[in-house]
PDB file of N, CA and C in Angstrom:
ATOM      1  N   UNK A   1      12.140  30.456 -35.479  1.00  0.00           N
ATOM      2  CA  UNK A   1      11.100  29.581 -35.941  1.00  0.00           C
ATOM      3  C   UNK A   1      11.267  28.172 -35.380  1.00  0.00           C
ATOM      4  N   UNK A   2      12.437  28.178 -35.160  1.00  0.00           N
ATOM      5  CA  UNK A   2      12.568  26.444 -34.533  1.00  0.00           C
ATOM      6  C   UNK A   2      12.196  26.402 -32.799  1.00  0.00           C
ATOM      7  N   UNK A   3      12.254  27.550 -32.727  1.00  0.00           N
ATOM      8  CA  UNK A   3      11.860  27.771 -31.385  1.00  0.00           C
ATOM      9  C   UNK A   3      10.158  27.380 -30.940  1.00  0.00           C
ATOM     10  N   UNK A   4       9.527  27.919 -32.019  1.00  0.00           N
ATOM     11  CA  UNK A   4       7.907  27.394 -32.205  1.00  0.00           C
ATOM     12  C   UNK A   4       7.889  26.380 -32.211  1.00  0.00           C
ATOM     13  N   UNK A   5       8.121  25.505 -33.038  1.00  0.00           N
ATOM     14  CA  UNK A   5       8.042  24.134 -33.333  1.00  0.00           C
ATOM     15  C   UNK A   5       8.342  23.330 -31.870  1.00  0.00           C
ATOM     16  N   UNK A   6       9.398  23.455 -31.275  1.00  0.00           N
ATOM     17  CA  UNK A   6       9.649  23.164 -30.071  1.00  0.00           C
ATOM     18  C   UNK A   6       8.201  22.966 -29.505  1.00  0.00           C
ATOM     19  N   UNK A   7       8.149  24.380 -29.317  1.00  0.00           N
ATOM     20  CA  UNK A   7       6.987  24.276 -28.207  1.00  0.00           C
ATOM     21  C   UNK A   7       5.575  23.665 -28.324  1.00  0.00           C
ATOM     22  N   UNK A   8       5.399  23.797 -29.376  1.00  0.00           N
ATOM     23  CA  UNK A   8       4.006  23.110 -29.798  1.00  0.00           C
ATOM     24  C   UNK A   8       4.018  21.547 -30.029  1.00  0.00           C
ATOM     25  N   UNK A   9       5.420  20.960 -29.668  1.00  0.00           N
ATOM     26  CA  UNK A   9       5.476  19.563 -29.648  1.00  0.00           C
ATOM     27  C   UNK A   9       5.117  19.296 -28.177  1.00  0.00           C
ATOM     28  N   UNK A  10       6.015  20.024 -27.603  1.00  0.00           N
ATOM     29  CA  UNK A  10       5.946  19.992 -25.933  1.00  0.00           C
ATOM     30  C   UNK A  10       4.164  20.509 -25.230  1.00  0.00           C
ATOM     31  N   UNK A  11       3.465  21.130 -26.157  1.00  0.00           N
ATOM     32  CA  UNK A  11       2.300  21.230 -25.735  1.00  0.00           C
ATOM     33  C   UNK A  11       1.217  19.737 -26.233  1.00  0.00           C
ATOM     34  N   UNK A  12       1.679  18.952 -27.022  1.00  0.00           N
ATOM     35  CA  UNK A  12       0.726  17.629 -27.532  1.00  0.00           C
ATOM     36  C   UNK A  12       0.079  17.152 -26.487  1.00  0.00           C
ATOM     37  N   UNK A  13      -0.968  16.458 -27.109  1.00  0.00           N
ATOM     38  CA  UNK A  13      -1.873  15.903 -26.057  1.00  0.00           C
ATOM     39  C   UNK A  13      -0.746  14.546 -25.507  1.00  0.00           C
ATOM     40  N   UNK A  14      -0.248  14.208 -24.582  1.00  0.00           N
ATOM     41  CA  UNK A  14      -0.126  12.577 -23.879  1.00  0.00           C
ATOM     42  C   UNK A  14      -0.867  11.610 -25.003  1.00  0.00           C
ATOM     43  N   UNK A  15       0.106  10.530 -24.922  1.00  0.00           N
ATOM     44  CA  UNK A  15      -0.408   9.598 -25.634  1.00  0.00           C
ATOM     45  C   UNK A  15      -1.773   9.072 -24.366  1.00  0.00           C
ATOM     46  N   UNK A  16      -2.431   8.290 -24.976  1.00  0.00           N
ATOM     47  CA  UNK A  16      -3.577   7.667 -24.219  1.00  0.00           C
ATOM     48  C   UNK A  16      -3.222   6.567 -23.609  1.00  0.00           C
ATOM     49  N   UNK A  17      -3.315   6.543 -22.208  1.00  0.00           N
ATOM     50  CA  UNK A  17      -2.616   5.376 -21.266  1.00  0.00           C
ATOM     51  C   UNK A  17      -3.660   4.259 -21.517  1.00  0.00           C
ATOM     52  N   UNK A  18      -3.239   2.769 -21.589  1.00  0.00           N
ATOM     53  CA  UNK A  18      -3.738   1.832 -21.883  1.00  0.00           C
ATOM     54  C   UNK A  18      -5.071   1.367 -20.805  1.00  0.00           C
ATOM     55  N   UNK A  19      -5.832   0.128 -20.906  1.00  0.00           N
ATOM     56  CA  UNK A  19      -6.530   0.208 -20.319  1.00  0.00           C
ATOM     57  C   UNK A  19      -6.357  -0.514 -19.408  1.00  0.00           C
ATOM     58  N   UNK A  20      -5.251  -1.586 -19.202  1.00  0.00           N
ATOM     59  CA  UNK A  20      -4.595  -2.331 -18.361  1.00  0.00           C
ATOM     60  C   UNK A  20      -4.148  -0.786 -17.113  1.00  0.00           C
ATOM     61  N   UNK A  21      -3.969  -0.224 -17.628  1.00  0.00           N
ATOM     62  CA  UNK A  21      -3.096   1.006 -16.531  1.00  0.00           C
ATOM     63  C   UNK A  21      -4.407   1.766 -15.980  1.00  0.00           C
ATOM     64  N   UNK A  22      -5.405   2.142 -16.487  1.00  0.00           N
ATOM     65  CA  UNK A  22      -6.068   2.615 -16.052  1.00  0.00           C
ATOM     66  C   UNK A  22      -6.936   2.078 -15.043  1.00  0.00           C
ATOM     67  N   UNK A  23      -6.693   0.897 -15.105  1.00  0.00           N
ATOM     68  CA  UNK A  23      -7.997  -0.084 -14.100  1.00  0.00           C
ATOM     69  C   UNK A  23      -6.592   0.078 -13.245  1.00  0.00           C
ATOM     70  N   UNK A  24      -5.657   0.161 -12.846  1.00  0.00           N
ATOM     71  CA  UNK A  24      -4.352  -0.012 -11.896  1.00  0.00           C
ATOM     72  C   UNK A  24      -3.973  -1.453 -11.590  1.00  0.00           C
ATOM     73  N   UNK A  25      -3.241  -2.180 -12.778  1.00  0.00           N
ATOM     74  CA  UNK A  25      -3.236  -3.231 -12.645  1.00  0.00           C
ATOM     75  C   UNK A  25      -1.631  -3.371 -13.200  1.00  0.00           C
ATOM     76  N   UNK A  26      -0.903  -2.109 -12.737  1.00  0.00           N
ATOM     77  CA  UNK A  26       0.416  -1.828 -13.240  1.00  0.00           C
ATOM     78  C   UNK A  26       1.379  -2.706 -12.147  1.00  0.00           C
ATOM     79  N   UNK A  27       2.920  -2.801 -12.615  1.00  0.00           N
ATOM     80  CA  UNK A  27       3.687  -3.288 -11.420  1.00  0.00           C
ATOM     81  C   UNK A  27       3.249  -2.731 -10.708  1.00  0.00           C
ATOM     82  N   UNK A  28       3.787  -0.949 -10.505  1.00  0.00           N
ATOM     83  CA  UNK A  28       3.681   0.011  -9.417  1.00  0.00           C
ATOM     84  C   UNK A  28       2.729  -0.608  -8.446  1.00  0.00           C
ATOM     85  N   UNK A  29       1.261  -1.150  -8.635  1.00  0.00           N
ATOM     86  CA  UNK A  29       0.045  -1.096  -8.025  1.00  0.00           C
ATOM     87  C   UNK A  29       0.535  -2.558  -7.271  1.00  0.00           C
ATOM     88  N   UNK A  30       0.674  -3.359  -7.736  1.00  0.00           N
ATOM     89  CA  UNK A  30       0.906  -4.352  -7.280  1.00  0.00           C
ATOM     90  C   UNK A  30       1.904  -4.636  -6.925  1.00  0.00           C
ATOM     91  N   UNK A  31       2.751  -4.028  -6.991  1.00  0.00           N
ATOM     92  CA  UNK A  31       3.983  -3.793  -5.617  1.00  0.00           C
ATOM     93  C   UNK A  31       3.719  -2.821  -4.459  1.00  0.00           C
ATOM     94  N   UNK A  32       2.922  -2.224  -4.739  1.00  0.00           N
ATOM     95  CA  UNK A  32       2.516  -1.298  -3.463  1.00  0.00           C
ATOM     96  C   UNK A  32       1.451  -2.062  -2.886  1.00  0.00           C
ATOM     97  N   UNK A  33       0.541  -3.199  -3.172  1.00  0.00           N
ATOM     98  CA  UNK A  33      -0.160  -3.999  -2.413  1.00  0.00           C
ATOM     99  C   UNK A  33       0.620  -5.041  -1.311  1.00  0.00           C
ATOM    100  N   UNK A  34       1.484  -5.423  -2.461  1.00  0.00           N
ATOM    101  CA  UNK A  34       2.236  -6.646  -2.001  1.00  0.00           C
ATOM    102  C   UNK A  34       3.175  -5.403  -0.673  1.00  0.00           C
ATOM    103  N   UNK A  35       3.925  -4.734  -0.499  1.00  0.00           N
ATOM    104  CA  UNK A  35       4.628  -4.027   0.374  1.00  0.00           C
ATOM    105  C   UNK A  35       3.407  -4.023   1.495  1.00  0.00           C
ATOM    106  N   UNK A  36       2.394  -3.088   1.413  1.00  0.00           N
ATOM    107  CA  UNK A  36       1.038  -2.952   2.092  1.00  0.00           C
ATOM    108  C   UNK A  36       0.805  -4.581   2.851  1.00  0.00           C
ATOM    109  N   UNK A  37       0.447  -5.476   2.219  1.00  0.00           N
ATOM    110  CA  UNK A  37       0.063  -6.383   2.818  1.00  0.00           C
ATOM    111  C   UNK A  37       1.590  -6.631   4.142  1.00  0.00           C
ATOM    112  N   UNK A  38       2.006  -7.083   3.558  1.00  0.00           N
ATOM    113  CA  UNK A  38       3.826  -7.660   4.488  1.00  0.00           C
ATOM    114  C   UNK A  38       3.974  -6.635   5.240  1.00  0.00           C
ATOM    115  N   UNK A  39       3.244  -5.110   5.274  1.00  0.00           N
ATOM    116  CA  UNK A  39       3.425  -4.473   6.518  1.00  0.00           C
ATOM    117  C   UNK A  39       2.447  -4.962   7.553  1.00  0.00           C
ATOM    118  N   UNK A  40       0.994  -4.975   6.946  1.00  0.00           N
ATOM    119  CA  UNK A  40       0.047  -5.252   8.111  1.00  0.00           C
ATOM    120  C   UNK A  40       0.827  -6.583   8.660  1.00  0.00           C
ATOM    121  N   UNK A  41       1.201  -7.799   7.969  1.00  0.00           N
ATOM    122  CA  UNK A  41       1.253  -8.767   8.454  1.00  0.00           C
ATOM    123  C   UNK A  41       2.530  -8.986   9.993  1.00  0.00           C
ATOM    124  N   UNK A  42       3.252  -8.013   9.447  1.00  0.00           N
ATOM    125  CA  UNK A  42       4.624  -7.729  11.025  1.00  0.00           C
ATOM    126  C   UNK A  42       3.922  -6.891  11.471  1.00  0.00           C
ATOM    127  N   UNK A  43       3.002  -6.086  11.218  1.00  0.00           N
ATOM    128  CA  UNK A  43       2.735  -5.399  12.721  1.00  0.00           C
ATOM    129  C   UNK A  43       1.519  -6.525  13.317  1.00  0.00           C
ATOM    130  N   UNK A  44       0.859  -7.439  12.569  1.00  0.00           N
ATOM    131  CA  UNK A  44      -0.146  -7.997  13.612  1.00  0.00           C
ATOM    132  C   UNK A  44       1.187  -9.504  14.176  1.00  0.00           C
ATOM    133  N   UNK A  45       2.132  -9.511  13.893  1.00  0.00           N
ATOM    134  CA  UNK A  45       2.555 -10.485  14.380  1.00  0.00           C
ATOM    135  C   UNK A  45       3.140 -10.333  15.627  1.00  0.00           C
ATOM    136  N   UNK A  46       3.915  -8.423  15.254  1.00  0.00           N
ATOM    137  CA  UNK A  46       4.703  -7.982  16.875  1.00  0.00           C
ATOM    138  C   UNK A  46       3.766  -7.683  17.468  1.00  0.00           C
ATOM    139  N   UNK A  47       2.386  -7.503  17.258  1.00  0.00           N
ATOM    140  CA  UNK A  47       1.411  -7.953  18.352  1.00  0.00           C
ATOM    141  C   UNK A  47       1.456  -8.930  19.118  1.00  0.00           C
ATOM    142  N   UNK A  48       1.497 -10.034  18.805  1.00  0.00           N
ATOM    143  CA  UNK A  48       1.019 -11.427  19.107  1.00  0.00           C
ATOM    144  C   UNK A  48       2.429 -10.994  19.894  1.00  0.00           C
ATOM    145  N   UNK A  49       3.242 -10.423  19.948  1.00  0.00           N
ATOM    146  CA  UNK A  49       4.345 -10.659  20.905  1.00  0.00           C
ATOM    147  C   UNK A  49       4.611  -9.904  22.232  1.00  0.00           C
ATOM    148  N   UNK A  50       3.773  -8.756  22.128  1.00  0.00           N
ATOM    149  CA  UNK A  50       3.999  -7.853  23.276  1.00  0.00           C
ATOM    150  C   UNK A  50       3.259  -8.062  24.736  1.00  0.00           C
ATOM    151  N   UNK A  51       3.824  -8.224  25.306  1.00  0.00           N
ATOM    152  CA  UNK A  51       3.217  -8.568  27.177  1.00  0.00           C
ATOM    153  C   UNK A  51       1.848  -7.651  27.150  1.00  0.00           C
ATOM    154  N   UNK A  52       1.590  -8.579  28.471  1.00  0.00           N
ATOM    155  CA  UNK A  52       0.258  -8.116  28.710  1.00  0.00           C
ATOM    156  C   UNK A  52       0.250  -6.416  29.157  1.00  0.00           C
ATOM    157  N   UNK A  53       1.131  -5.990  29.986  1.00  0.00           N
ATOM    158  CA  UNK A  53       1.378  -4.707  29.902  1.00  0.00           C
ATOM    159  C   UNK A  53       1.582  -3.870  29.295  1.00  0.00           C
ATOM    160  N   UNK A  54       2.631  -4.294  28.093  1.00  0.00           N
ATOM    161  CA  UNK A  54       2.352  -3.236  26.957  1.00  0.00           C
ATOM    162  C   UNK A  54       1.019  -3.378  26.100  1.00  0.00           C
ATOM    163  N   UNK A  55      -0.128  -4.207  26.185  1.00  0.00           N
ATOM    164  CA  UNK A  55      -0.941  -4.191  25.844  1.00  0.00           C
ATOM    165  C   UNK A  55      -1.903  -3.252  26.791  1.00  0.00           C
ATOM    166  N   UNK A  56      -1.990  -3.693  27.618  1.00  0.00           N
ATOM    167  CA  UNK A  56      -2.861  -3.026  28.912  1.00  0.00           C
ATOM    168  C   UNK A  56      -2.197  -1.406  28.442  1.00  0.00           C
ATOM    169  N   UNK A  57      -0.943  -1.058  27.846  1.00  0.00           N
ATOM    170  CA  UNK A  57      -0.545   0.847  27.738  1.00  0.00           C
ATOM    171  C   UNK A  57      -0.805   1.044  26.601  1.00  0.00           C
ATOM    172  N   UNK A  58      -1.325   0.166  25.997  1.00  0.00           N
ATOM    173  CA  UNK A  58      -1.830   0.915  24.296  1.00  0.00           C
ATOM    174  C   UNK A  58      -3.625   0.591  24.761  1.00  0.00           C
ATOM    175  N   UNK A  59      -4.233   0.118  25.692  1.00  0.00           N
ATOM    176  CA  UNK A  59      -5.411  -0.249  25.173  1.00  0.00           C
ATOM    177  C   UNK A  59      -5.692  -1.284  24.706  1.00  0.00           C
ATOM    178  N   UNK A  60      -5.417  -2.158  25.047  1.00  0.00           N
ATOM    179  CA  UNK A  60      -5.953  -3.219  23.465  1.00  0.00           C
ATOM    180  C   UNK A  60      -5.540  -5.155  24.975  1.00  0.00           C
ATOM    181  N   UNK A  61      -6.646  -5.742  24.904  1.00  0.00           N
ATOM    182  CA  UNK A  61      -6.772  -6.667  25.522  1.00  0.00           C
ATOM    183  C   UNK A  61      -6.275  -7.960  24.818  1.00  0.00           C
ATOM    184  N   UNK A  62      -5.591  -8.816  25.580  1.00  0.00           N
ATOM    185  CA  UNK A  62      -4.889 -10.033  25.402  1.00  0.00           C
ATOM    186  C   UNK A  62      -5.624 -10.549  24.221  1.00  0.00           C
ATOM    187  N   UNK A  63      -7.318 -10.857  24.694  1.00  0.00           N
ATOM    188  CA  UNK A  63      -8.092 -11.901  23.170  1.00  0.00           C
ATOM    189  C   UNK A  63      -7.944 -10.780  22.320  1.00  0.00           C
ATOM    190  N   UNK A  64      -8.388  -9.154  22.403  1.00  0.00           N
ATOM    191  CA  UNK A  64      -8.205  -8.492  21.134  1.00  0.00           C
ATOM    192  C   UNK A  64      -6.730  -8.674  20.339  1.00  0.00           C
ATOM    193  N   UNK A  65      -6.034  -8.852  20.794  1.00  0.00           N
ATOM    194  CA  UNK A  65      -4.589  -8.705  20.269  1.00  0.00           C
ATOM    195  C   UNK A  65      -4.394  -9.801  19.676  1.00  0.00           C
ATOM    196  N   UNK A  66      -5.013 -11.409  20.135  1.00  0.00           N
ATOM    197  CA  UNK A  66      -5.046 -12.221  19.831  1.00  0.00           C
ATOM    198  C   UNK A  66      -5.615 -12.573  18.690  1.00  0.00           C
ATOM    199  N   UNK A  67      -6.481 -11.942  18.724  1.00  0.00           N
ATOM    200  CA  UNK A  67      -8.139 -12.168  17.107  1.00  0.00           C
ATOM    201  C   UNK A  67      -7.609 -11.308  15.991  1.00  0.00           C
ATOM    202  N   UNK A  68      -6.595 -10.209  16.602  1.00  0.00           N
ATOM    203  CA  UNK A  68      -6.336  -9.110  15.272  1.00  0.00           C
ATOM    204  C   UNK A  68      -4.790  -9.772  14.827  1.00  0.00           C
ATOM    205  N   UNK A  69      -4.384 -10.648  15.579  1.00  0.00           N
ATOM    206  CA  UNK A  69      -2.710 -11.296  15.152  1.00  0.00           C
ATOM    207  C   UNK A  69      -3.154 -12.121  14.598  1.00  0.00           C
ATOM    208  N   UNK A  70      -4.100 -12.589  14.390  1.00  0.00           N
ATOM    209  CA  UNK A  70      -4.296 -13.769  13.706  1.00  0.00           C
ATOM    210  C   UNK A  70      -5.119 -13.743  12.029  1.00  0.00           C
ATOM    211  N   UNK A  71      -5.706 -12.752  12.210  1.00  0.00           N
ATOM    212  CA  UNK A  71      -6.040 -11.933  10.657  1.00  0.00           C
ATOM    213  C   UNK A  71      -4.532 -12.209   9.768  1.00  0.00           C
ATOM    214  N   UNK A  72      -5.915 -13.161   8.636  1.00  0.00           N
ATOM    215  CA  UNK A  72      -4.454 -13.361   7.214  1.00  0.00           C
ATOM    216  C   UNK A  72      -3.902 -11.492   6.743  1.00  0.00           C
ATOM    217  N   UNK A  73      -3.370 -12.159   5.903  1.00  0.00           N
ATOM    218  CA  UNK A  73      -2.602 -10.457   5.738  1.00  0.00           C
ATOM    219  C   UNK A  73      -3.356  -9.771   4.808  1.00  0.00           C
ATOM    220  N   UNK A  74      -4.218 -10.518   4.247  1.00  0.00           N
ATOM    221  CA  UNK A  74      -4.740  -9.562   3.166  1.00  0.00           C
ATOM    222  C   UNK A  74      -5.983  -8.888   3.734  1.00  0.00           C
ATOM    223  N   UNK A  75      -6.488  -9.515   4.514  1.00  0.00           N
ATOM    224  CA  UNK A  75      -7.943  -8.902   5.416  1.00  0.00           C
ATOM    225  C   UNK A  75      -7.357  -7.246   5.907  1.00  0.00           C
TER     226      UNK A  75
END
């Protein structure tokens, strides 16, 4: 009989997550923005650093490389 009881606790509904959590306004969320942003921002910067040749082997032209290194980080 204690064995029942067990289980029918373990079947309860979840408490109801708040409404702060549901809009995603948790650390989690906003540490995964903040990480997100500080990545775009080193990769448009080791842009701004790579020669014209390694630009010319990915595609991507001196002013393009230039206009996209210069995007704030959150854009």
């Amino acid at each position: 009989m204690g064995a029942s009881k067990t289980m029918r606790g373990a079947c309860s509904p979840a408490a109801p997550r708040l409404k702060h959590e549901r809009a995603g306004f948790g650390l989690a969320y906003v540490m995964g923005k903040l990480a997100a942003w500080l990545s775009k921002r080193r990769s448009r910067l080791d842009l701004l650093e790579l020669t014209d040749e390694q630009l010319c082997d990915i595609g991507v032209s001196r002013s393009e490389a230039r206009r996209e290194g210069l995007r704030p980080f959150w854009d």
